[in-house]
N, C-alpha and C. Protein backbone atom coordinates (compact mmCIF):
# COMPACT_ATOMS: atom_id res chain seq x y z
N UNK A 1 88.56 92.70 85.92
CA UNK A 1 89.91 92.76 85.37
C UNK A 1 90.94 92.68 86.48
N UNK A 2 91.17 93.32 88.00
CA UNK A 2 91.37 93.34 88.58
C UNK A 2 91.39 92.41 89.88
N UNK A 3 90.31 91.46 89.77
CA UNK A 3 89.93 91.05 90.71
C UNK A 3 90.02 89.51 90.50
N UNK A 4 91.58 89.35 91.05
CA UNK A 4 92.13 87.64 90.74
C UNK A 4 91.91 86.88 91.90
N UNK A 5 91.35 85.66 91.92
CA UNK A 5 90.88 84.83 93.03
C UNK A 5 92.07 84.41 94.07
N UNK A 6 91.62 84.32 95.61
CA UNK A 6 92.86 83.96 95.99
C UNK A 6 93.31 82.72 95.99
N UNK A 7 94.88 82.27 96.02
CA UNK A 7 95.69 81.47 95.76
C UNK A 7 96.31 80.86 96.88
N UNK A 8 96.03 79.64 97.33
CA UNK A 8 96.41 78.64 99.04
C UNK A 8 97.37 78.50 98.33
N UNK A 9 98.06 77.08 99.42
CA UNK A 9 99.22 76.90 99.06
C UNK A 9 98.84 75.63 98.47
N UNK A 10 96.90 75.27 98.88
CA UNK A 10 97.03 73.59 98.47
C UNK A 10 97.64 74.04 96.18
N UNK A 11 97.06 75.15 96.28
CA UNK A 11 96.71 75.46 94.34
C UNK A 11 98.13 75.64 93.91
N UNK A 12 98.77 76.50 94.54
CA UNK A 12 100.28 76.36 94.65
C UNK A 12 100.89 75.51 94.17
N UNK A 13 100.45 74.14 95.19
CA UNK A 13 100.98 73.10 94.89
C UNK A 13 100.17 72.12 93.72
N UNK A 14 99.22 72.13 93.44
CA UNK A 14 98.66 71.53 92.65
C UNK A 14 99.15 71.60 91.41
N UNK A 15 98.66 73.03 91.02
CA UNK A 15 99.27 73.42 89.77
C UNK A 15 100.53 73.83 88.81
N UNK A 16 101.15 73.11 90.49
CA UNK A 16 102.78 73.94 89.80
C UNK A 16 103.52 74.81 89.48
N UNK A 17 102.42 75.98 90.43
CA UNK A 17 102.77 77.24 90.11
C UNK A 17 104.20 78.20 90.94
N UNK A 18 104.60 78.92 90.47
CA UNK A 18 106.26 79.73 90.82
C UNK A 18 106.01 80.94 91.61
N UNK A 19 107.31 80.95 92.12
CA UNK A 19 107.04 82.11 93.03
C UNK A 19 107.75 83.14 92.44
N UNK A 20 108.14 84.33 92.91
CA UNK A 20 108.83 85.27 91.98
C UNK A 20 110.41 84.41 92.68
N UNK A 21 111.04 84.20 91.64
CA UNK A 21 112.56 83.54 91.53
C UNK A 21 113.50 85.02 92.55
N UNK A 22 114.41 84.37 93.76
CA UNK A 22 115.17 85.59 94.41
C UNK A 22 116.50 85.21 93.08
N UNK A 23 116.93 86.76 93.54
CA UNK A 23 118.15 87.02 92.73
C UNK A 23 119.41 86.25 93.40
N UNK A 24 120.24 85.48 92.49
CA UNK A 24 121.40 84.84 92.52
C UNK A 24 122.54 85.15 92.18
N UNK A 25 123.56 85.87 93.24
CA UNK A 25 124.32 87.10 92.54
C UNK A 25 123.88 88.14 91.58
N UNK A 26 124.22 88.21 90.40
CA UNK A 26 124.06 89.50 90.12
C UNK A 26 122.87 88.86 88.70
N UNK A 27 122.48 87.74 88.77
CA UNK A 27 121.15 87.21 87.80
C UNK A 27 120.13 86.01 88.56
N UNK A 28 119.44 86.11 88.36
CA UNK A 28 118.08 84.79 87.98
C UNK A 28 117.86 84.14 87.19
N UNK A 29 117.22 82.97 86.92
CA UNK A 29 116.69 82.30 85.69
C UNK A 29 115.64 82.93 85.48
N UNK A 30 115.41 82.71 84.09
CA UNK A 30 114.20 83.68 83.56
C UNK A 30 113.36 82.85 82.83
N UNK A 31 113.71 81.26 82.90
CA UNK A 31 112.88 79.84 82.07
C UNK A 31 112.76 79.02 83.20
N UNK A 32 111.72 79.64 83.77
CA UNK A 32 111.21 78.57 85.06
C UNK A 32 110.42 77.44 84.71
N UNK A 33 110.95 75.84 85.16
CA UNK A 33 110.49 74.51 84.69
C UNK A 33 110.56 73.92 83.55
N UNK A 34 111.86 74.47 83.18
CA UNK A 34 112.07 74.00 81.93
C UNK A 34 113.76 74.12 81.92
N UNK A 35 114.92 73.12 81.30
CA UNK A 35 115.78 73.31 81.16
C UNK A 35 116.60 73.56 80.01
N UNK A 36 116.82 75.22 79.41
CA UNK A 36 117.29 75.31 78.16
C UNK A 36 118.24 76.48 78.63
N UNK A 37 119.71 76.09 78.96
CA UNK A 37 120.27 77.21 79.69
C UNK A 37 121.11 78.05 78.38
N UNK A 38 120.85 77.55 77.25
CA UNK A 38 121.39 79.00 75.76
C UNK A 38 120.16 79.88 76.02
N UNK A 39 119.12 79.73 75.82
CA UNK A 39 117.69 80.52 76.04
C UNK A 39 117.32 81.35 77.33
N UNK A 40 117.70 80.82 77.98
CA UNK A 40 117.81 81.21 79.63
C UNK A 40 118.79 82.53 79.51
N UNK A 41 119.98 82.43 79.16
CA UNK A 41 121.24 83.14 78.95
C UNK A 41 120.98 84.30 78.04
N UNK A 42 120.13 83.96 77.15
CA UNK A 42 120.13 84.83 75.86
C UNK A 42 119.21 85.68 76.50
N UNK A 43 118.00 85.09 76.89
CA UNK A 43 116.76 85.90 77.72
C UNK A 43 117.38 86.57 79.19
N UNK A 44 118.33 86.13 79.61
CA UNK A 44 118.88 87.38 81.00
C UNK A 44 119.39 88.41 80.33
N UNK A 45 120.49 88.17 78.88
CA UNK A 45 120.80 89.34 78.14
C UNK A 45 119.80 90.62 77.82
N UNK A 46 118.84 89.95 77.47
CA UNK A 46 118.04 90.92 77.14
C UNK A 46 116.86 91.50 77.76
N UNK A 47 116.86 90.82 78.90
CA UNK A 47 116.02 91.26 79.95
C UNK A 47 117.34 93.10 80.51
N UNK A 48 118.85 92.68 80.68
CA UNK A 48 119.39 93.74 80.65
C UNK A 48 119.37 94.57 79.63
N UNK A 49 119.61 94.50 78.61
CA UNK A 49 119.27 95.18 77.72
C UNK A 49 118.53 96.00 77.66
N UNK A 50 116.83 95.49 77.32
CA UNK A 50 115.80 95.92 77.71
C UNK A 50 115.22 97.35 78.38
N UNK A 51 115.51 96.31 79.93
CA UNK A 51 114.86 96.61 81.28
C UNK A 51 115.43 98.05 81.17
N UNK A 52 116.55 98.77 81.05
CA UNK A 52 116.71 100.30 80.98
C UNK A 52 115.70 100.97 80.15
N UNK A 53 115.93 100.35 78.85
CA UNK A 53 115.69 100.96 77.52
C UNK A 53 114.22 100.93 77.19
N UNK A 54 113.72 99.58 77.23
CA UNK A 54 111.78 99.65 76.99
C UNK A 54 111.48 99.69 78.30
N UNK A 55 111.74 99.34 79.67
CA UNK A 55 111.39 99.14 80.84
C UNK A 55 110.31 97.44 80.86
N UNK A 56 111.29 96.23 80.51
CA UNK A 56 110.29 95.78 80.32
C UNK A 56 111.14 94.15 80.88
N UNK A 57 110.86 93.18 81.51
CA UNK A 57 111.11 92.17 82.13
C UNK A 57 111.05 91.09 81.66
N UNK A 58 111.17 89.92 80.59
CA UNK A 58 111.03 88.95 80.41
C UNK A 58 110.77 87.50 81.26
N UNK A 59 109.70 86.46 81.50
CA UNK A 59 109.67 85.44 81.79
C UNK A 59 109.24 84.45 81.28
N UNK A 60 109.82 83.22 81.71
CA UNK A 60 109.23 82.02 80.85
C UNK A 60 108.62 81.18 81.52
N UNK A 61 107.27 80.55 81.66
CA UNK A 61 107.16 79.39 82.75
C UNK A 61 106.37 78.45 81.79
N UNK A 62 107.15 77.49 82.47
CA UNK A 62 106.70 76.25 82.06
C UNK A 62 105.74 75.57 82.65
N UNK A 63 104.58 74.58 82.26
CA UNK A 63 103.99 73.88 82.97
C UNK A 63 103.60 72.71 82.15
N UNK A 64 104.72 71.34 82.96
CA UNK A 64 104.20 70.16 82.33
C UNK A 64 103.12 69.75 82.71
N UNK A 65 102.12 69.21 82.27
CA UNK A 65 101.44 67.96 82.45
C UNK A 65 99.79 68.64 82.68
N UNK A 66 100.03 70.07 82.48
CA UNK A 66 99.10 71.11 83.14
C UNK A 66 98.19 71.64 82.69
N UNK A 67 96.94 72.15 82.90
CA UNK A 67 95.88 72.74 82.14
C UNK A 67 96.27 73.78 81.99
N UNK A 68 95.01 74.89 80.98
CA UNK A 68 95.24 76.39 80.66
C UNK A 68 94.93 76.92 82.32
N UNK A 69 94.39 76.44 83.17
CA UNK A 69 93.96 76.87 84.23
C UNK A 69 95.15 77.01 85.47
N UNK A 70 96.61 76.04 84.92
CA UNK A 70 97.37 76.74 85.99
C UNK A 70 98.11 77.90 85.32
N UNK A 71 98.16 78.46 83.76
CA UNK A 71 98.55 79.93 83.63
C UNK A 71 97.35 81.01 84.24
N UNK A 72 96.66 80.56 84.51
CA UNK A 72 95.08 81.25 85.23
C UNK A 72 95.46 81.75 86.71
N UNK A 73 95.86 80.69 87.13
CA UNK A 73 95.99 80.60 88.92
C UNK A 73 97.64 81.36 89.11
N UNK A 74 98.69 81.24 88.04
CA UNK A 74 99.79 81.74 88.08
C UNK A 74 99.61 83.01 88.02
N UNK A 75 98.63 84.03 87.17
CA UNK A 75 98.15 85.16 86.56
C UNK A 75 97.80 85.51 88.22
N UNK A 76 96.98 84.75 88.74
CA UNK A 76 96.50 84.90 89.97
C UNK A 76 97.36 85.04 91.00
N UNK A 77 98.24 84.09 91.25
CA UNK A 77 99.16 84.60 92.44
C UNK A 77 100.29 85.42 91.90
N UNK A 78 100.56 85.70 90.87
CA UNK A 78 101.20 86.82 90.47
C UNK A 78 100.62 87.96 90.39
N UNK A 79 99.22 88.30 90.89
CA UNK A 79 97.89 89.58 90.63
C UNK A 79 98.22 90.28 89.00
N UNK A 80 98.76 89.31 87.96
CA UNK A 80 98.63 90.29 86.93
C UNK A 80 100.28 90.29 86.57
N UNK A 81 100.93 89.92 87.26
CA UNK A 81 103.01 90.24 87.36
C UNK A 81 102.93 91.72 87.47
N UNK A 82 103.87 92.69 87.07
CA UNK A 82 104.56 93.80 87.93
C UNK A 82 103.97 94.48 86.34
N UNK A 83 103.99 95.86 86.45
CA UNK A 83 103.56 96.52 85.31
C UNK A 83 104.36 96.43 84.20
N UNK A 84 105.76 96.09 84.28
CA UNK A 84 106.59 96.47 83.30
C UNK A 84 107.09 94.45 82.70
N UNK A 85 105.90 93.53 82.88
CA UNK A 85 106.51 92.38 82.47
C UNK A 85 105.73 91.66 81.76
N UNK A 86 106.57 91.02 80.45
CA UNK A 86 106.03 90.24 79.56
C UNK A 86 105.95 88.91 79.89
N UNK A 87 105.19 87.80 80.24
CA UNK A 87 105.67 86.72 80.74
C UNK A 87 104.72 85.82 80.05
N UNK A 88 105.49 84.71 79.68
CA UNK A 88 105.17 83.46 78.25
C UNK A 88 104.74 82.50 79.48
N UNK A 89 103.76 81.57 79.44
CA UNK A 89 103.10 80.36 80.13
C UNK A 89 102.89 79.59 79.00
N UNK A 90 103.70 78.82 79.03
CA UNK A 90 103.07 77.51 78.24
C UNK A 90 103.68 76.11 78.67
N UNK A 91 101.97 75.81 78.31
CA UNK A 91 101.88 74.19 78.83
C UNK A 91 102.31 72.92 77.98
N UNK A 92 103.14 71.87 78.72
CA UNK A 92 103.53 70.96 77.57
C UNK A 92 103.54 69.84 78.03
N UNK A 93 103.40 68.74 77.17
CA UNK A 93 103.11 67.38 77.80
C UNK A 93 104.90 66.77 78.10
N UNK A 94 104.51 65.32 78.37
CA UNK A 94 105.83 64.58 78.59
C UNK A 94 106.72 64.87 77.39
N UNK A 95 106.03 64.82 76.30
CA UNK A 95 107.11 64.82 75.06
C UNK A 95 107.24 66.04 74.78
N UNK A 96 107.20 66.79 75.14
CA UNK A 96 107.40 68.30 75.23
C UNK A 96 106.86 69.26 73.85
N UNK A 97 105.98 68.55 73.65
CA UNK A 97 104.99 68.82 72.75
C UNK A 97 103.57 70.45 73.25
N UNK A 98 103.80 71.01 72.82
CA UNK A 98 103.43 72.37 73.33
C UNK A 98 101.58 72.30 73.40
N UNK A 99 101.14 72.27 74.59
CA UNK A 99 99.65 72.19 74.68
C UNK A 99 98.77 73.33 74.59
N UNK A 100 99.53 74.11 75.32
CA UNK A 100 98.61 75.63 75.27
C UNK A 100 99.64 76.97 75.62
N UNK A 101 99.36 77.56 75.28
CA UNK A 101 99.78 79.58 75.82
C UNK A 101 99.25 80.57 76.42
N UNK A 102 99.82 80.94 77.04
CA UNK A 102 98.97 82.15 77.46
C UNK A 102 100.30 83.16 78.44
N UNK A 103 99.59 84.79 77.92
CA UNK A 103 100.73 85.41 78.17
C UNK A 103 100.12 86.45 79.13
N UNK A 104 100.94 87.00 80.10
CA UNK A 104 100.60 87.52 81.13
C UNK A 104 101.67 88.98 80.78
N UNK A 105 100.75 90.37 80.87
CA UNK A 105 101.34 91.25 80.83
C UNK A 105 100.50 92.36 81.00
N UNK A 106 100.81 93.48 81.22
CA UNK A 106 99.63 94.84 81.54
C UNK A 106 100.36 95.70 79.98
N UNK A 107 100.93 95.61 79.53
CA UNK A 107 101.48 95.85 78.26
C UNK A 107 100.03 96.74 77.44
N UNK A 108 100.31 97.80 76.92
CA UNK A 108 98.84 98.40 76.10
C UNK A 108 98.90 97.76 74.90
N UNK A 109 99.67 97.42 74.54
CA UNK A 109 99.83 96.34 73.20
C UNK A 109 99.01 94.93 73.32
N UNK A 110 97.74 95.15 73.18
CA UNK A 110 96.94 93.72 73.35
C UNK A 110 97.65 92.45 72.16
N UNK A 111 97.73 93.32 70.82
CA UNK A 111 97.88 92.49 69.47
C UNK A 111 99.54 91.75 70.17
N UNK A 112 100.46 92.00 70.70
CA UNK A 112 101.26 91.38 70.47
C UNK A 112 101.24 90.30 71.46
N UNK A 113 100.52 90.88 73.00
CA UNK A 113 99.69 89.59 73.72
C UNK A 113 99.59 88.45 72.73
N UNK A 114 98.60 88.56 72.16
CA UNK A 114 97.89 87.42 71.17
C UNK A 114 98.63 86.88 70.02
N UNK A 115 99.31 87.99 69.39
CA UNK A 115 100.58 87.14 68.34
C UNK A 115 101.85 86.51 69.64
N UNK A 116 101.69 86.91 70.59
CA UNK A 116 102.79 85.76 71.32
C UNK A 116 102.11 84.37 71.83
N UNK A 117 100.91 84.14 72.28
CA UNK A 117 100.09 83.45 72.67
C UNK A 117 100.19 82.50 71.44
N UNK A 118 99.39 82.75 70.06
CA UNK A 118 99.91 82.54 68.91
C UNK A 118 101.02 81.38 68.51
N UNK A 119 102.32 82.17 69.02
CA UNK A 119 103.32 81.59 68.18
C UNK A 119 103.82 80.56 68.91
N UNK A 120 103.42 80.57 70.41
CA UNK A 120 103.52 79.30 71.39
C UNK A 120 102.37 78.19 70.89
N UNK A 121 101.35 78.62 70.48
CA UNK A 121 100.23 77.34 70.20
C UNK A 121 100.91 77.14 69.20
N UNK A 122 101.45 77.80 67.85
CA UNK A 122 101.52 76.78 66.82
C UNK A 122 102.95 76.19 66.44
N UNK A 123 103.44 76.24 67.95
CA UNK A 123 105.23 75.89 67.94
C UNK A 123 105.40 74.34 67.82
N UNK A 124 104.04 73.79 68.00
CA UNK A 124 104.49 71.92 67.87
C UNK A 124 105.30 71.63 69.27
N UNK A 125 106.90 71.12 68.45
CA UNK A 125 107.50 70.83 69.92
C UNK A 125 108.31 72.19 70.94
N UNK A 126 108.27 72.45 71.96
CA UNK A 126 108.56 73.53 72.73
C UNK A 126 109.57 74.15 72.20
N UNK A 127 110.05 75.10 72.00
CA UNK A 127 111.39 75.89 71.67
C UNK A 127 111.61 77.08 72.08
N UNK A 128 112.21 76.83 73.02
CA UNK A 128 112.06 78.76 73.70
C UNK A 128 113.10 79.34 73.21
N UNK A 129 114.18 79.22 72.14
CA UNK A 129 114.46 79.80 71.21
C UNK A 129 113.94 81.00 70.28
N UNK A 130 112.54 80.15 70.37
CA UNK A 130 111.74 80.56 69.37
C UNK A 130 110.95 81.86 69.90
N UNK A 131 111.25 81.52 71.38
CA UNK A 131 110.29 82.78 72.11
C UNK A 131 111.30 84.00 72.49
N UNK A 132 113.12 83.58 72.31
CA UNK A 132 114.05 85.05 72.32
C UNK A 132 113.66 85.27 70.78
N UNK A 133 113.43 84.82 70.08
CA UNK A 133 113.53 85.86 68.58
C UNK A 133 112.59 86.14 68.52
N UNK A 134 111.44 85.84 69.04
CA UNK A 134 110.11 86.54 69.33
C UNK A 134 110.22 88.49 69.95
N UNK A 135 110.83 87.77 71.27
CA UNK A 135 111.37 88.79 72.05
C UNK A 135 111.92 89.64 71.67
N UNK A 136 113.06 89.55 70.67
CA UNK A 136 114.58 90.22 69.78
C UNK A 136 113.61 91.61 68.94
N UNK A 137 112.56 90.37 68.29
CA UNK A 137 111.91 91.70 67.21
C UNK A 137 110.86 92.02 67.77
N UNK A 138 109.96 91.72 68.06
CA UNK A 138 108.44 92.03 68.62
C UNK A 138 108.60 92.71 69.83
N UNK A 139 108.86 92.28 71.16
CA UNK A 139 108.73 93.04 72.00
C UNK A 139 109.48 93.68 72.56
N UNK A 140 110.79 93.57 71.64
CA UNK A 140 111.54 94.94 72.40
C UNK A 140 111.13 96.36 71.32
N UNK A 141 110.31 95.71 70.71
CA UNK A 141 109.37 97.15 69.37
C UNK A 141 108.37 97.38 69.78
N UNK A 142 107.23 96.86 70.02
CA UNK A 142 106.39 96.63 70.05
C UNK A 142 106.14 97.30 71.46
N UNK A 143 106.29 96.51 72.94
CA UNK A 143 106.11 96.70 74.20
C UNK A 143 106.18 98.13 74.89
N UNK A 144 104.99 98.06 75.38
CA UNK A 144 104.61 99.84 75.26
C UNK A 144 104.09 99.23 76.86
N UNK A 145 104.93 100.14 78.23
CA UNK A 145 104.63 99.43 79.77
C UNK A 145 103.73 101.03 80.22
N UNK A 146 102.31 100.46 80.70
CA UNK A 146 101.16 100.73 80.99
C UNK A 146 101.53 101.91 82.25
N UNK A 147 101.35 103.33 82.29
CA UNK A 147 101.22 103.89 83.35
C UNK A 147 99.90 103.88 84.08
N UNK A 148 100.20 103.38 85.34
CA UNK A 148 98.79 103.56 86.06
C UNK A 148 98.44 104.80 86.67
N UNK A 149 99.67 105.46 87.03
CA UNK A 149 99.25 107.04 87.58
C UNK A 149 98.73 107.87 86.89
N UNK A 150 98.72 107.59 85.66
CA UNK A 150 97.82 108.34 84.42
C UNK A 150 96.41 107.78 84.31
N UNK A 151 96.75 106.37 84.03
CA UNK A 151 95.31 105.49 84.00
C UNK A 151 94.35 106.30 84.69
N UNK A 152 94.86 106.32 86.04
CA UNK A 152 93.58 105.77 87.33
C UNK A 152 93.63 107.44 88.40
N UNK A 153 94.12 108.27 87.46
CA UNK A 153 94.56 109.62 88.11
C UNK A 153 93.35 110.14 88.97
N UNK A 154 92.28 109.68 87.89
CA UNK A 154 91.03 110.02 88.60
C UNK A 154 90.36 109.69 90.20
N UNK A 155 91.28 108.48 90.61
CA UNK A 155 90.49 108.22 91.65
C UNK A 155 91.24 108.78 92.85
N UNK A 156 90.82 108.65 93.92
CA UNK A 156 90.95 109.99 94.80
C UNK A 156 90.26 109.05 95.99
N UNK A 157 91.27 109.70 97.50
CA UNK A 157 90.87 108.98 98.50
C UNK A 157 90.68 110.86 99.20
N UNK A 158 89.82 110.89 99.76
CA UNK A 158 89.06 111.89 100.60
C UNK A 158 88.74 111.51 101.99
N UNK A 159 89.50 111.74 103.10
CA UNK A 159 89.23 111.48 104.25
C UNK A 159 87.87 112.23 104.75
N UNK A 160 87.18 111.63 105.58
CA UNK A 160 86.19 112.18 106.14
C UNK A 160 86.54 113.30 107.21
N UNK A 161 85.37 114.55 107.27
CA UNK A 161 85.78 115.58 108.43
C UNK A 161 86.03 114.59 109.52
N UNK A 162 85.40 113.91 109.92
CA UNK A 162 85.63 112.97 111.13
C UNK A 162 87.10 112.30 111.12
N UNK A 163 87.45 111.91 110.42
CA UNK A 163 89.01 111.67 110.33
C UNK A 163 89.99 111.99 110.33
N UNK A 164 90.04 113.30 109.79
CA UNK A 164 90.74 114.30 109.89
C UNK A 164 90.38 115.15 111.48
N UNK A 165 89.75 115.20 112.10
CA UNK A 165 89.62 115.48 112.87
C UNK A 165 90.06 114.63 114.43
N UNK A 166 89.79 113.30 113.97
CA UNK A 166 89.79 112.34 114.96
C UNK A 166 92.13 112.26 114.82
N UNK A 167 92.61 112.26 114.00
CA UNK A 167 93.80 112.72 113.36
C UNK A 167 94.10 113.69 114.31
N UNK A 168 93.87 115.09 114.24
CA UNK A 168 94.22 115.73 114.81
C UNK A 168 93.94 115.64 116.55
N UNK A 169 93.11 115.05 116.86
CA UNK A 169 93.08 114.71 118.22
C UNK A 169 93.75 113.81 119.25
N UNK A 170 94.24 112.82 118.27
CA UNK A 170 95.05 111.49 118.61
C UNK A 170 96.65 111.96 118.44
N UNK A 171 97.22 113.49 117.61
CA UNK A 171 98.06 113.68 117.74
C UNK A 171 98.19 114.57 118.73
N UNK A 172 97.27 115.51 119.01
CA UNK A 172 97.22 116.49 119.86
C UNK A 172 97.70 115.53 121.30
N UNK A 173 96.60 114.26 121.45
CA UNK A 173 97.01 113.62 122.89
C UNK A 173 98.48 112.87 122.89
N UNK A 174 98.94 112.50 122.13
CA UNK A 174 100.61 111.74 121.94
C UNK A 174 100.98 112.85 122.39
N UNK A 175 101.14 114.25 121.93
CA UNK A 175 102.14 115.35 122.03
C UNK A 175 101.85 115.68 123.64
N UNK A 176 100.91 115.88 124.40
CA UNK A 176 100.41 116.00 125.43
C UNK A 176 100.98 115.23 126.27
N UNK A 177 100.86 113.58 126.09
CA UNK A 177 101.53 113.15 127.24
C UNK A 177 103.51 112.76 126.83
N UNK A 178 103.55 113.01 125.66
CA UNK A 178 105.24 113.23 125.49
C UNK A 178 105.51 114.67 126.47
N UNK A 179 104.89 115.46 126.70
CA UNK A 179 105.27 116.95 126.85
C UNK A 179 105.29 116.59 128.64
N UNK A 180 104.24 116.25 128.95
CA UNK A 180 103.92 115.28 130.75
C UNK A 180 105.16 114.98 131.37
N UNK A 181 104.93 113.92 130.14
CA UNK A 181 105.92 112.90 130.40
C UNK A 181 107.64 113.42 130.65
N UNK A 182 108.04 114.00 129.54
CA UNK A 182 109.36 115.00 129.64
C UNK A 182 109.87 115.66 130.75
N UNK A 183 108.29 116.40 131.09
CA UNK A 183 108.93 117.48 132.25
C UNK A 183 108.83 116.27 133.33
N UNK A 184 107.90 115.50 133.49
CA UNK A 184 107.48 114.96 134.95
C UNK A 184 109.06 113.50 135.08
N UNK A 185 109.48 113.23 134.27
CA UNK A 185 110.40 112.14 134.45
C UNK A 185 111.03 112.45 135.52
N UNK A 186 111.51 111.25 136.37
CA UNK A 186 112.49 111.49 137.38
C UNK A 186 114.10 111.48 136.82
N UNK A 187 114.45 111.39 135.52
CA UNK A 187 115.69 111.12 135.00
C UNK A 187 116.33 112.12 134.67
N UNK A 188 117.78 112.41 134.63
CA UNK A 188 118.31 113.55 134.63
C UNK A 188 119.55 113.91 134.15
N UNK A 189 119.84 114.78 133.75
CA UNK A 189 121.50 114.77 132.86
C UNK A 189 122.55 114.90 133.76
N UNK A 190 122.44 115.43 135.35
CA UNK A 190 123.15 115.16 136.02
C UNK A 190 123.64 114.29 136.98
C-alpha cells in the first residue's frame, strides 16, 4: 500500500506527469493540462472554502493521449498526494473524449473514491464542470481526511542501549572540547 515505485525524470517525462503547482500570489490552478478557467475558478473557491472546514484540497489532472498507468506513476511521484487531498486523474484522447479515471486520495471514504472514478468513466466527453458538482455535494459531505497519528500510533522507534549511550558520549566529548577550547583560546574581551 505504501510502497510506490520510484519515479526518474525519463517517466516524468514520458508520462506527462505534474509536479506539485508553486503558489501564484495568493492562488494556483487546480486543473492541471487542461484548459477550463470557470472550473478552475469555481474549484479554487472551494478548495477555500473547504480546506478550513473539511480539511480537504481539490485537484484535477489531466492526461492526454495517456494510459491508466500515467495516473499510476503520478500516484507514484506524488507517494499517495498529502493526507488531506482529493485528486481526479483522467485520461482523454485528442477529442477530448474521456478514456479512463482514477482518483488519488488517503480519504477513509473508499465508496466515494469509486463513485468519483465512476462518474469520470461514464462522462463521454470531458467536463470538469461535472467534477465541481461532484465536489459541491459528495465531497465536501462525504470526505472524511485519514489521521495517521491514530492509524499507526502503534509503531514505535526504540533506540538501542548502544545508542543511547554512544549519544551520550559524543555529547559528553563536544561539551569537553567546547569547555578546552573556551578557557584555552588566545582571544579576549580586552
Amino acid at each position: 500500500m505504501f510502497n510506490y515505485p520510484e519515479v526518474i525524470e525519463d517517466d516524468v517525462e514520458f508520462y506527462g506527469l505534474f509536479e506539485y503547482p508553486r503558489l501564484k500570489g495568493h492562488s494556483s490552478p487546480v486543473i492541471l493540462g487542461y484548459n477550463a478557467p470557470e472550473a478552475d475558478k469555481r474549484l479554487q473557491y472551494l478548495n477555500g472554502y473547504l480546506g478550513p472546514k473539511k480539511l480537504v484540497r481539490i485537484w484535477v489532472l489531466v492526461f492526454q493521449g495517456k494510459t491508466l498507468q500515467a495516473a499510476k506513476m503520478q500516484e507514484a511521484l506524488w507517494k499517495g498526494g498529502n493526507k488531506n487531498e482529493f485528486i481526479y486523474c483522467v485520461g482523454i484522447d485528442k477529442a477530448g473524449l474521456v478514456q479512463w479515471g482514477h482518483v488519488i486520495s488517503w480519504t477513509k471514504q473508499a465508496a466515494l473514491k469509486i463513485e468519483a472514478r465512476n462518474l469520470i468513466a461514464g462522462m463521454g466527453k470531458f467536463d470538469p464542470m461535472k467534477l465541481v458538482s461532484f465536489t459541491e455535494t459528495e465531497v465536501s459531505k462525504r470526505f472524511v481526511k485519514r489521521d495517521f497519528t491514530e492509524e499507526f500510533s502503534y509503531l514505535t522507534v526504540e533506540p538501542t542501549g548502544f545508542a543511547i549511550g554512544m549519544s551520550y558520549f559524543i555529547v559528553f566529548l563536544v561539551n569537553l572540547g567546547m569547555a578546552i577550547w573556551i578557557v584555552k583560546n588566545e582571544h579576549h574581551d580586552h
